[in-house]
Protein backbone atom coordinates (compact mmCIF):
# COMPACT_ATOMS: atom_id res chain seq x y z
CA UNK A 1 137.66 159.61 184.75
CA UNK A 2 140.46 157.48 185.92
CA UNK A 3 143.51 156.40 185.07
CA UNK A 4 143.99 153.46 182.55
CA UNK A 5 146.85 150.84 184.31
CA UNK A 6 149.60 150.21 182.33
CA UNK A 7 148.75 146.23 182.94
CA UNK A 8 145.14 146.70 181.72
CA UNK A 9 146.86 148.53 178.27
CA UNK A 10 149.15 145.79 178.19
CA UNK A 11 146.52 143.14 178.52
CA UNK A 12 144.19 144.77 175.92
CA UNK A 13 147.49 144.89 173.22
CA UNK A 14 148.24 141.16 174.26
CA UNK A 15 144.51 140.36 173.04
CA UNK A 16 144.49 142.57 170.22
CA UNK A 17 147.48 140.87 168.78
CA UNK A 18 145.82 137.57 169.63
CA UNK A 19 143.03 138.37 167.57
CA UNK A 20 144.95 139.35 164.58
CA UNK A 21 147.11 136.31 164.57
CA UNK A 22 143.47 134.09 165.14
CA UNK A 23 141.35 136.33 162.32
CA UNK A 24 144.92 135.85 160.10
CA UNK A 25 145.11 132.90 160.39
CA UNK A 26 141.71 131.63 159.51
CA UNK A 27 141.88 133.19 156.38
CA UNK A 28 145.08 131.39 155.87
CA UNK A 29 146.98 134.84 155.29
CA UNK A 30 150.93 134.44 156.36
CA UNK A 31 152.12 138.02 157.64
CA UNK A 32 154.31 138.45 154.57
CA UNK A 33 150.90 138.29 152.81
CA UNK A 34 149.38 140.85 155.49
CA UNK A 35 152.06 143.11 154.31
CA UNK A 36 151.70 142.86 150.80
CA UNK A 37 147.50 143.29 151.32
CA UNK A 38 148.52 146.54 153.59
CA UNK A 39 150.93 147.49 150.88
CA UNK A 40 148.28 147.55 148.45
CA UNK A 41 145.80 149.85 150.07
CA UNK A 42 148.58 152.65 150.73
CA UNK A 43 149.43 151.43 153.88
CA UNK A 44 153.53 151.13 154.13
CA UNK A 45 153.40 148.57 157.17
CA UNK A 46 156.32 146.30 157.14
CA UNK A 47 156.71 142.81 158.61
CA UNK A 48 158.13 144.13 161.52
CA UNK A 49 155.25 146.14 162.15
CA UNK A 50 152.59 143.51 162.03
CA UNK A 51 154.78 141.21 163.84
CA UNK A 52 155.19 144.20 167.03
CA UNK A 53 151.39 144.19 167.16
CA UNK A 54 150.81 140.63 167.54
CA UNK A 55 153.27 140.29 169.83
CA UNK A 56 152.02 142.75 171.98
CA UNK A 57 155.19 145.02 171.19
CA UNK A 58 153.29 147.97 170.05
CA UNK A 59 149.71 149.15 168.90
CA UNK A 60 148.92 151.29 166.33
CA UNK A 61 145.76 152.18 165.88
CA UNK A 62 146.28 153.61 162.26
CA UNK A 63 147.94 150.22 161.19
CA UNK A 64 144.96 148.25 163.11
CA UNK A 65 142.29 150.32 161.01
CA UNK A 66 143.69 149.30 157.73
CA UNK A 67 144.65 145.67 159.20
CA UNK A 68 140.61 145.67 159.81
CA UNK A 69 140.14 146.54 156.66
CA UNK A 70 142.54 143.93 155.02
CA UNK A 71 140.73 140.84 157.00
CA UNK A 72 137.61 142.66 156.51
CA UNK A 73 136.57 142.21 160.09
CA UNK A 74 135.03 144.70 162.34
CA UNK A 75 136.51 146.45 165.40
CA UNK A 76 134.71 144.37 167.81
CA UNK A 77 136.85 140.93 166.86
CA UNK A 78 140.15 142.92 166.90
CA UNK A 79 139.06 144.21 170.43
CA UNK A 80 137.25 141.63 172.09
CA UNK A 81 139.14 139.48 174.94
């Protein structure tokens, strides 16, 4: 197995934090609202947080799981470019 490029990682955070902003926003959720929905199923995400991964600062993949589960998506429209 080879090595995964730094650009291709970057690329694939860029999209995921695309996705969140598009599924977000469709459900006319602000990220302060994110937040509060994360806040209320344990999850102690903070603004900053949610605004690193959709700006392609930073991917968490235990903070994506429960932002999937706050939009009530599946993984496939978080992940797909």
């Amino acid at each position: 197995m080879g090595k995964i490029r730094y650009d291709t990682i970057s690329r694939i955070r860029g999209k995921v934090g695309q996705n969140i902003v598009r599924l977000r926003e469709a459900q006319n959720i602000s990220q302060t609202e994110l937040v509060a929905k994360l806040n209320l199923i344990g999850c102690s995400a903070d603004r900053f947080a949610v605004s690193s991964i959709e700006n392609n600062h930073s991917c968490d993949l235990n903070l994506l799981a429960d932002i999937k589960t706050v939009l009530s998506c599946e993984w496939k429209e978080l992940l797909e470019e």
